[in-house]
C-alpha atoms as a PDB file:
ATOM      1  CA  UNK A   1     -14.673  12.794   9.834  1.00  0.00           C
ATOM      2  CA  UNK A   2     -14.118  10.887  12.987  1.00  0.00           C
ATOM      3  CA  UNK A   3     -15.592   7.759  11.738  1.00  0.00           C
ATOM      4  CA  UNK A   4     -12.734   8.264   9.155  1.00  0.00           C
ATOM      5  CA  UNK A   5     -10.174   8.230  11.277  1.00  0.00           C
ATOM      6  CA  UNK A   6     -11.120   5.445  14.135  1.00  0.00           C
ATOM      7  CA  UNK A   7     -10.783   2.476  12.035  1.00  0.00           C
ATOM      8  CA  UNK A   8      -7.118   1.642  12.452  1.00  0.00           C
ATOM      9  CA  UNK A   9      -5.545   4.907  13.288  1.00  0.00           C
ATOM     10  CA  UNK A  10      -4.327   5.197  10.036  1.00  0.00           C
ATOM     11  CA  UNK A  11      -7.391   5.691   7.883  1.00  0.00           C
ATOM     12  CA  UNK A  12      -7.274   6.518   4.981  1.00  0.00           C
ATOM     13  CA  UNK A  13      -9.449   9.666   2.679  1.00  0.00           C
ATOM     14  CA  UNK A  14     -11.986   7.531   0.994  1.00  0.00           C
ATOM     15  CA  UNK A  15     -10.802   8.632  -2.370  1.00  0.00           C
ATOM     16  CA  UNK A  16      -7.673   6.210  -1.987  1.00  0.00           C
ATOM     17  CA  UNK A  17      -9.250   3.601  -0.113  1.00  0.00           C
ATOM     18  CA  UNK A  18     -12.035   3.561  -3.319  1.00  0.00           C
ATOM     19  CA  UNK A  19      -8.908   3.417  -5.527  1.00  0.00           C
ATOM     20  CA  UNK A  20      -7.361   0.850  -3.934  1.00  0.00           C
ATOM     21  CA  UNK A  21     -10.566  -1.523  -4.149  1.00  0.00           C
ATOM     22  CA  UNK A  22     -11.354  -0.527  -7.980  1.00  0.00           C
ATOM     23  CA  UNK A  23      -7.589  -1.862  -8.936  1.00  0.00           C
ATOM     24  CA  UNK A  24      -8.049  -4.476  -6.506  1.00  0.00           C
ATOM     25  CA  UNK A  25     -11.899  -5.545  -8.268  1.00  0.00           C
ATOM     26  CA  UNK A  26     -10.060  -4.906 -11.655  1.00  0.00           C
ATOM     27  CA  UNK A  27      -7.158  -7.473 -11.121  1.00  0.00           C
ATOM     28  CA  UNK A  28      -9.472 -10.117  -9.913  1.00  0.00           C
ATOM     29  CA  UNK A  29     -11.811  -9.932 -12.983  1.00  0.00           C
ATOM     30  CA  UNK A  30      -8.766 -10.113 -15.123  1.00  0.00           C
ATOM     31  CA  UNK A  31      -7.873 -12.941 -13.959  1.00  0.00           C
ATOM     32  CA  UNK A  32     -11.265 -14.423 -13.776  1.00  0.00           C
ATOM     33  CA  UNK A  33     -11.604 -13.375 -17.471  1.00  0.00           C
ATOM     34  CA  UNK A  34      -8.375 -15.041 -18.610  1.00  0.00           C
ATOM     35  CA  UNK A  35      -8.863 -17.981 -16.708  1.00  0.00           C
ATOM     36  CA  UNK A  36     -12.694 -18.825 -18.676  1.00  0.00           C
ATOM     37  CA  UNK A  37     -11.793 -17.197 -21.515  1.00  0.00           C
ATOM     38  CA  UNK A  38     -10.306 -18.728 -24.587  1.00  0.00           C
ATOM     39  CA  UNK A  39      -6.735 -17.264 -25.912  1.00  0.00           C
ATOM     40  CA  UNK A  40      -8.708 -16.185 -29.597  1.00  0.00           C
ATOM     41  CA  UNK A  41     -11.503 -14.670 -28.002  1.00  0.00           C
ATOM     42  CA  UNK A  42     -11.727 -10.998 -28.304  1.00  0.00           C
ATOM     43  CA  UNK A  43     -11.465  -8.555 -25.150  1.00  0.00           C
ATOM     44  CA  UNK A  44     -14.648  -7.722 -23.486  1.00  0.00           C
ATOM     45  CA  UNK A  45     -15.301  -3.964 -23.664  1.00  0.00           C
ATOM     46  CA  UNK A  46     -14.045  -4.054 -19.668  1.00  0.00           C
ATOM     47  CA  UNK A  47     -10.829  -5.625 -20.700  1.00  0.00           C
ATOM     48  CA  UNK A  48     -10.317  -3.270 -22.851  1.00  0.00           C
ATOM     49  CA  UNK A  49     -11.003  -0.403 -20.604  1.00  0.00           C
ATOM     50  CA  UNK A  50      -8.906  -2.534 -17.895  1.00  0.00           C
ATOM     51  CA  UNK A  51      -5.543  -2.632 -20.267  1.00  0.00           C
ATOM     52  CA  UNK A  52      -5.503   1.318 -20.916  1.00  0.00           C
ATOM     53  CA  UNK A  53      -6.175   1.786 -17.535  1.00  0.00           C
ATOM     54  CA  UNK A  54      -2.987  -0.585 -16.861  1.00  0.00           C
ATOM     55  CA  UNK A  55      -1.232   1.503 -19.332  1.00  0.00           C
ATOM     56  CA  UNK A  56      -1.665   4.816 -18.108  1.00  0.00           C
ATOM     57  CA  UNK A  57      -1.088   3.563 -14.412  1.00  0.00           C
ATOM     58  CA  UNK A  58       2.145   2.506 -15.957  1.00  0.00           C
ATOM     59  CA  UNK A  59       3.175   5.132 -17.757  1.00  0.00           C
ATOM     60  CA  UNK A  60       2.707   7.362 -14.601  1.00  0.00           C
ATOM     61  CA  UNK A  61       4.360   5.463 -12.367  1.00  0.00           C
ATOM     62  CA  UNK A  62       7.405   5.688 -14.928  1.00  0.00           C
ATOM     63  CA  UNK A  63       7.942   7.823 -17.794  1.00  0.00           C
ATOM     64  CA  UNK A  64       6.816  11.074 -16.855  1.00  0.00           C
ATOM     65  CA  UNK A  65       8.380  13.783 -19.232  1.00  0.00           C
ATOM     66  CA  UNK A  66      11.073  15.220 -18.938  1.00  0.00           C
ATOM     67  CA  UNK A  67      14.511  13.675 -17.992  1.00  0.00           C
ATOM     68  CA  UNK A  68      15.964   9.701 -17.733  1.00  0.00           C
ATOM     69  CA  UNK A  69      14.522   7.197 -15.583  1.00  0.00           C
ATOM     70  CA  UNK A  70      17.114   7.337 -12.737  1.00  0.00           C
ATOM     71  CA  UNK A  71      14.948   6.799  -9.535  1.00  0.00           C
ATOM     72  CA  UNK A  72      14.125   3.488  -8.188  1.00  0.00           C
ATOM     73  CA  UNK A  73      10.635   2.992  -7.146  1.00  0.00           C
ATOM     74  CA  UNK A  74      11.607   1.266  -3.983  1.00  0.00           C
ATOM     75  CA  UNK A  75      14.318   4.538  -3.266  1.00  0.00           C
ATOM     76  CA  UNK A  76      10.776   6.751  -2.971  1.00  0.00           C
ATOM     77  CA  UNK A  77       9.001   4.057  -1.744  1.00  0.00           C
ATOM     78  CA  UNK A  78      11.364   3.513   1.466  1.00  0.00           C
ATOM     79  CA  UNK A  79      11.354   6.905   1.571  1.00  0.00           C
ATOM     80  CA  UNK A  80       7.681   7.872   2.477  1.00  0.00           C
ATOM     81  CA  UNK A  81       7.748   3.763   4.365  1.00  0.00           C
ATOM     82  CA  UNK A  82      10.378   4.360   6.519  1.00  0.00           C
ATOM     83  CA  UNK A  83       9.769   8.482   7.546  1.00  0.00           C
ATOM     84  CA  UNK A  84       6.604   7.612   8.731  1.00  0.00           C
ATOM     85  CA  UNK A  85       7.537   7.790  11.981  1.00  0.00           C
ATOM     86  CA  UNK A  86       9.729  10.943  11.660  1.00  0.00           C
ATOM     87  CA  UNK A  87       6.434  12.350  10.113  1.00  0.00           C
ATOM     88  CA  UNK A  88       4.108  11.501  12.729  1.00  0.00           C
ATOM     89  CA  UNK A  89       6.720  12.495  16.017  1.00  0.00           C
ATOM     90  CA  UNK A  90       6.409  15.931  13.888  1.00  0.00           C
ATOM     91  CA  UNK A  91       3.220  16.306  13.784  1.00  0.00           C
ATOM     92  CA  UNK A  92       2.180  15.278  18.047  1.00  0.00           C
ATOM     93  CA  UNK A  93       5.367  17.925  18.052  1.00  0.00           C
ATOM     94  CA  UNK A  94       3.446  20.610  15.910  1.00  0.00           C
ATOM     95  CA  UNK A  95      -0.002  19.982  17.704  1.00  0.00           C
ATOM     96  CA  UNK A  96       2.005  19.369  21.123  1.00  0.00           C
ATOM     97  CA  UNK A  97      -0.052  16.354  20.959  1.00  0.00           C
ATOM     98  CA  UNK A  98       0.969  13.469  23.035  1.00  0.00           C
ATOM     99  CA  UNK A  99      -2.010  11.613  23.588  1.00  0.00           C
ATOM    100  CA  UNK A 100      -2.259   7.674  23.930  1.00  0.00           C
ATOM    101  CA  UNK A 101      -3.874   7.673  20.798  1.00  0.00           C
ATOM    102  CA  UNK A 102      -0.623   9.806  19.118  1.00  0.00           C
ATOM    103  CA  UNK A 103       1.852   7.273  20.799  1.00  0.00           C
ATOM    104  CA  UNK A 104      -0.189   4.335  19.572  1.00  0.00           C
ATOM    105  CA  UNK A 105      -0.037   5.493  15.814  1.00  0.00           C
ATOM    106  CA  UNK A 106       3.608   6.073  16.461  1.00  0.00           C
ATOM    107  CA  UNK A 107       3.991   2.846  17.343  1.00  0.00           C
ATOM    108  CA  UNK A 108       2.238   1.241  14.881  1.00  0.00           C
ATOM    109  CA  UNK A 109       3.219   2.692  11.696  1.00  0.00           C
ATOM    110  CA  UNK A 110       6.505   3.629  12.910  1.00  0.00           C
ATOM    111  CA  UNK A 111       7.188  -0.483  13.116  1.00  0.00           C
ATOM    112  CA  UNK A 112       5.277  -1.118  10.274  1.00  0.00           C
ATOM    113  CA  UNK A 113       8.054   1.209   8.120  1.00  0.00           C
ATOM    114  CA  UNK A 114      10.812  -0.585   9.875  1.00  0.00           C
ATOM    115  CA  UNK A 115       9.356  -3.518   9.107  1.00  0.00           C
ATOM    116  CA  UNK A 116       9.275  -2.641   5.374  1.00  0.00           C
ATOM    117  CA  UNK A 117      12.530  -1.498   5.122  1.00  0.00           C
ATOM    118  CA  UNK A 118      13.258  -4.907   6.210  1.00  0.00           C
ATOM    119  CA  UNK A 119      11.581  -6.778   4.117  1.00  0.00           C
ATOM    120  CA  UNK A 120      13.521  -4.724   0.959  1.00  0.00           C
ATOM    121  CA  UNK A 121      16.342  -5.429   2.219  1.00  0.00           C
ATOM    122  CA  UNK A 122      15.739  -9.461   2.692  1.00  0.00           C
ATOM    123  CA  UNK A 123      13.074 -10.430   0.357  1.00  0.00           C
ATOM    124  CA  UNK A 124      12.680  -7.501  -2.086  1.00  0.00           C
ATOM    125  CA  UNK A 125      10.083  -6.651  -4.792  1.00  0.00           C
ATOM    126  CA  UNK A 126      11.540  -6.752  -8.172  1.00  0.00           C
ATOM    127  CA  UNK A 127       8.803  -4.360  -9.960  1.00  0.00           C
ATOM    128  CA  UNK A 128      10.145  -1.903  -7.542  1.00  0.00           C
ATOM    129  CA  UNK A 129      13.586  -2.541  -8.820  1.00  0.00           C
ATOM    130  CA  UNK A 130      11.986  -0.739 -12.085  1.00  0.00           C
ATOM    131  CA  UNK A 131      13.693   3.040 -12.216  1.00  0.00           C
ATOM    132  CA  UNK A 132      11.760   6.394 -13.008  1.00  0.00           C
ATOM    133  CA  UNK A 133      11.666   9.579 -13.886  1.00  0.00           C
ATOM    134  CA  UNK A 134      11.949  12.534 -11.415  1.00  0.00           C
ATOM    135  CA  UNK A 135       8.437  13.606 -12.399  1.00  0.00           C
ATOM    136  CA  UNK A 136       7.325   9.890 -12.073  1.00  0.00           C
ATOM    137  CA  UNK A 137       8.254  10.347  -8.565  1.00  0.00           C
ATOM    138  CA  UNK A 138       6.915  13.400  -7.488  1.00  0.00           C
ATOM    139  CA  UNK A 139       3.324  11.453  -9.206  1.00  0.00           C
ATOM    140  CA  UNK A 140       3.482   8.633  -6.879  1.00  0.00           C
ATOM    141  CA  UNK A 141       4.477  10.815  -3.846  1.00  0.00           C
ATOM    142  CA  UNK A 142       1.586  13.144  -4.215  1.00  0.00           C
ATOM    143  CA  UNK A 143      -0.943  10.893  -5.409  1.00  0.00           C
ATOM    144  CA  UNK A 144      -0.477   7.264  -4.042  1.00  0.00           C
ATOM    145  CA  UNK A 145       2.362   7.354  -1.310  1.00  0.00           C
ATOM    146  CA  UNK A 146       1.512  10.744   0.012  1.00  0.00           C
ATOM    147  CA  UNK A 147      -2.262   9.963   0.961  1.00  0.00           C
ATOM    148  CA  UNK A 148      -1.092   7.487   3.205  1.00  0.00           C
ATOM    149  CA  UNK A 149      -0.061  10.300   6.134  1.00  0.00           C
ATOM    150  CA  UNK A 150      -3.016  11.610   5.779  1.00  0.00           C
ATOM    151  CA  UNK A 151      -4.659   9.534   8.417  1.00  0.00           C
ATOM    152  CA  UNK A 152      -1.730  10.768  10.799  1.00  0.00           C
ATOM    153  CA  UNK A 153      -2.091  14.328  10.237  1.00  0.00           C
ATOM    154  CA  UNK A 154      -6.504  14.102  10.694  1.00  0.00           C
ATOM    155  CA  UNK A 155      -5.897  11.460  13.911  1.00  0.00           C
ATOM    156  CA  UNK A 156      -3.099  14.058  15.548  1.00  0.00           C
ATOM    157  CA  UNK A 157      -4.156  17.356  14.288  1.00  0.00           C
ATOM    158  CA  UNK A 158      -7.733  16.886  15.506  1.00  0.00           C
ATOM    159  CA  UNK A 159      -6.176  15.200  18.497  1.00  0.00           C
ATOM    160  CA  UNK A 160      -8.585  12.064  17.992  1.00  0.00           C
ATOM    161  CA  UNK A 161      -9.080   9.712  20.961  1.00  0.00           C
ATOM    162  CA  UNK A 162     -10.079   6.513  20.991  1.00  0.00           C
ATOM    163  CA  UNK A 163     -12.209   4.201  23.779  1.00  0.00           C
ATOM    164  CA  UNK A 164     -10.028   1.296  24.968  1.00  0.00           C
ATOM    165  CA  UNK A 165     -12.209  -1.048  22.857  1.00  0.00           C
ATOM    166  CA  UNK A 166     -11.298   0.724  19.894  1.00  0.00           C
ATOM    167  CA  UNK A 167      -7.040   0.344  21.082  1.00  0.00           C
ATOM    168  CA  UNK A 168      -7.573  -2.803  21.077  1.00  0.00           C
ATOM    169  CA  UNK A 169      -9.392  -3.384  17.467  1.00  0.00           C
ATOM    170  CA  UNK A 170      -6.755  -0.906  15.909  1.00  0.00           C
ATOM    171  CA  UNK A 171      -3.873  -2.930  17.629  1.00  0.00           C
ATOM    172  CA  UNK A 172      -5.385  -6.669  16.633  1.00  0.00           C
ATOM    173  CA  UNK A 173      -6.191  -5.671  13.076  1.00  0.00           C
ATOM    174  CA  UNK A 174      -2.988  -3.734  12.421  1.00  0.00           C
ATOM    175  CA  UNK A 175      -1.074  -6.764  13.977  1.00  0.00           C
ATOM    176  CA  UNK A 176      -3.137  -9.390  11.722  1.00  0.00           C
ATOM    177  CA  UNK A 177      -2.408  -7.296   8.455  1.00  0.00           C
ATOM    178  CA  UNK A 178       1.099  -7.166   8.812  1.00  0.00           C
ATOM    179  CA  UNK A 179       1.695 -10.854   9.081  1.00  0.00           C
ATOM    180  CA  UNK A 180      -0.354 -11.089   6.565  1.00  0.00           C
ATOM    181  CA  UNK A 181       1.052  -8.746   4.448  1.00  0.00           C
ATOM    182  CA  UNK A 182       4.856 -10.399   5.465  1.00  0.00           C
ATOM    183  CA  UNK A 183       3.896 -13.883   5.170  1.00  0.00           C
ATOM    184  CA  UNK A 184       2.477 -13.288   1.615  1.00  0.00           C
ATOM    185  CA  UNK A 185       5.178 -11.114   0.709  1.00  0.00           C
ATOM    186  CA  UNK A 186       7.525 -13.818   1.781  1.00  0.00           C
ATOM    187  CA  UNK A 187       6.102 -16.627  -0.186  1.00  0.00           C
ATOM    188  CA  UNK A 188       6.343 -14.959  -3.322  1.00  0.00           C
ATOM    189  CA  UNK A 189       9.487 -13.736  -3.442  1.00  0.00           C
ATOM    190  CA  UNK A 190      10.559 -17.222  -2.895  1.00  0.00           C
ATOM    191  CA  UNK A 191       8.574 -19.052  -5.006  1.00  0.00           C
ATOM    192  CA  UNK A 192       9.571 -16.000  -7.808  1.00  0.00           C
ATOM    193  CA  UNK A 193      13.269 -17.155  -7.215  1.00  0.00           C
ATOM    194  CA  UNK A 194      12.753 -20.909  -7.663  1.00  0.00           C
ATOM    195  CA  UNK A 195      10.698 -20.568 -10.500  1.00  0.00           C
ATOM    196  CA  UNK A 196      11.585 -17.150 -12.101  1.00  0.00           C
ATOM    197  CA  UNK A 197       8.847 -16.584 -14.899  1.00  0.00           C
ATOM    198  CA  UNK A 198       5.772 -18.042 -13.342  1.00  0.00           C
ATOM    199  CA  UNK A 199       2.922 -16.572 -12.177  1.00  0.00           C
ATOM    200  CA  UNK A 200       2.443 -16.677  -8.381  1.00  0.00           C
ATOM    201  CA  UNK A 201      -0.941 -16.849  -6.279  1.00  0.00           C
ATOM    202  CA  UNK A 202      -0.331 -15.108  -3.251  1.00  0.00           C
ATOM    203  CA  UNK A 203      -2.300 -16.553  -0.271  1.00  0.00           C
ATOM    204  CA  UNK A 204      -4.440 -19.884  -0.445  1.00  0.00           C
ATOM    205  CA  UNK A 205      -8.040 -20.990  -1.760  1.00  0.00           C
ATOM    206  CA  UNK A 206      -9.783 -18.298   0.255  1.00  0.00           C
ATOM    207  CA  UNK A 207      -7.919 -15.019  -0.911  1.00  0.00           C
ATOM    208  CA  UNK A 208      -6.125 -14.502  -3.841  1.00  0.00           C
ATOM    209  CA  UNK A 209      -4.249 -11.682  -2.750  1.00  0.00           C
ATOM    210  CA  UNK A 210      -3.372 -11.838   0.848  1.00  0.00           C
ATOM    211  CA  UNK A 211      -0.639  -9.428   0.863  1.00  0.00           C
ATOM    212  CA  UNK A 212      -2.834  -6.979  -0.137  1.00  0.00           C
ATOM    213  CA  UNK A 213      -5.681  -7.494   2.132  1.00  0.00           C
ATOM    214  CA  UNK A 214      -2.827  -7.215   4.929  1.00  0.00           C
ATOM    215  CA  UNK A 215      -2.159  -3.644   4.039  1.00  0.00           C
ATOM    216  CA  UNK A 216      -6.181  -2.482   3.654  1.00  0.00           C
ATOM    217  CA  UNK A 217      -5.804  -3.553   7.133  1.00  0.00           C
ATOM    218  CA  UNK A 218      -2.832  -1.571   8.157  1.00  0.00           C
ATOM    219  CA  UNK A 219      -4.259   1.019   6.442  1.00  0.00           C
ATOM    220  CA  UNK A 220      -7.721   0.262   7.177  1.00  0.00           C
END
């Protein structure tokens, strides 16, 4: 358990952290697929597998029964972003814990939700312009957005402490994934605008997806 929580004082259970990398690993095979893959070619049985697995992630993120789809994603989103760091001064106030390593995750992922909310407000994501159901919601709260303070409540319940070699890992990685995560976030939304329709790779040569190895190491 403490190895679990040491990484970046916001590790995550391993559950979402291994759900994270399998729709990471399934992305990047798609698009490996479709880029070697002739447009009459039938779907490999993982392809398949891959587009109800799309579906259903889809489906759950917004059309839950019952009711209309009047929730943004990014209203829940900013939500759960930006109370982070109401949620973690509640907990050191819960478990009167008000250790360096408390203050630190404070700090961290408290500016990493203002940051967010930023970055909505500038540059925002249009799939999270998409609107849900209530039920939708409550589905990505407790399953996907939810998880996330779980690294706060293990690090501050179980008052965690860290050796000043670990500070400074947790501090340089954090710091390193949100640039990351902003920079890549940043070039997409503005190559999106000039060219509304295309398909964007998000980082360079090396990494595909760079905004989304910035926030496995935020999260990390």
């Amino acid at each position: 358990a403490r190895l679990m929580n040491i990484g970046c004082l916001g590790s995550q259970p391993l559950a979402a952290k291994v759900g994270a990398a399998s729709f990471g690993a399934l992305a990047v095979y798609k698009l490996l697929s479709a880029a070697g893959r002739q447009p009459d070619s039938p779907l490999s049985l993982f392809e398949k597998i891959y587009s109800k697995v799309g579906d259903l992630t889809y489906w759950l993120g917004t059309d839950v029964p019952p009711g209309p789809k009047f929730l943004k994603k990014s209203w829940v989103i900013n939500t759960q972003k930006g109370g982070t760091a109401i949620f973690v001064y509640f907990l050191m106030r819960k478990y009167n814990n008000f250790s360096l390593a408390a203050y630190t995750y404070l700090a961290l992922h408290g500016t990493y939700g203002i940051v967010w909310l930023i970055k909505d407000r500038v540059f925002p994501d249009a799939s999270f312009e998409q609107k849900c159901t209530f039920n939708s919601a409550v589905t990505g709260v407790t399953n996907v957005l939810g998880p996330y303070w779980l690294g706060a409540y293990y690090t501050i319940s179980r008052n965690v402490s860290l050796t000043p070699a670990q500070m400074c890992a947790t501090v340089f990685v954090h710091t390193l994934g949100i640039t990351l995560m902003m920079g890549a976030d940043t070039q997409k939304y503005f190559v999106l605008r000039e060219k509304r329709g295309s398909s964007v790779t998000v980082g360079s040569r090396s990494a595909r997806n760079t905004n989304y190895l910035g926030e496995m190491m935020i999260y990390g």
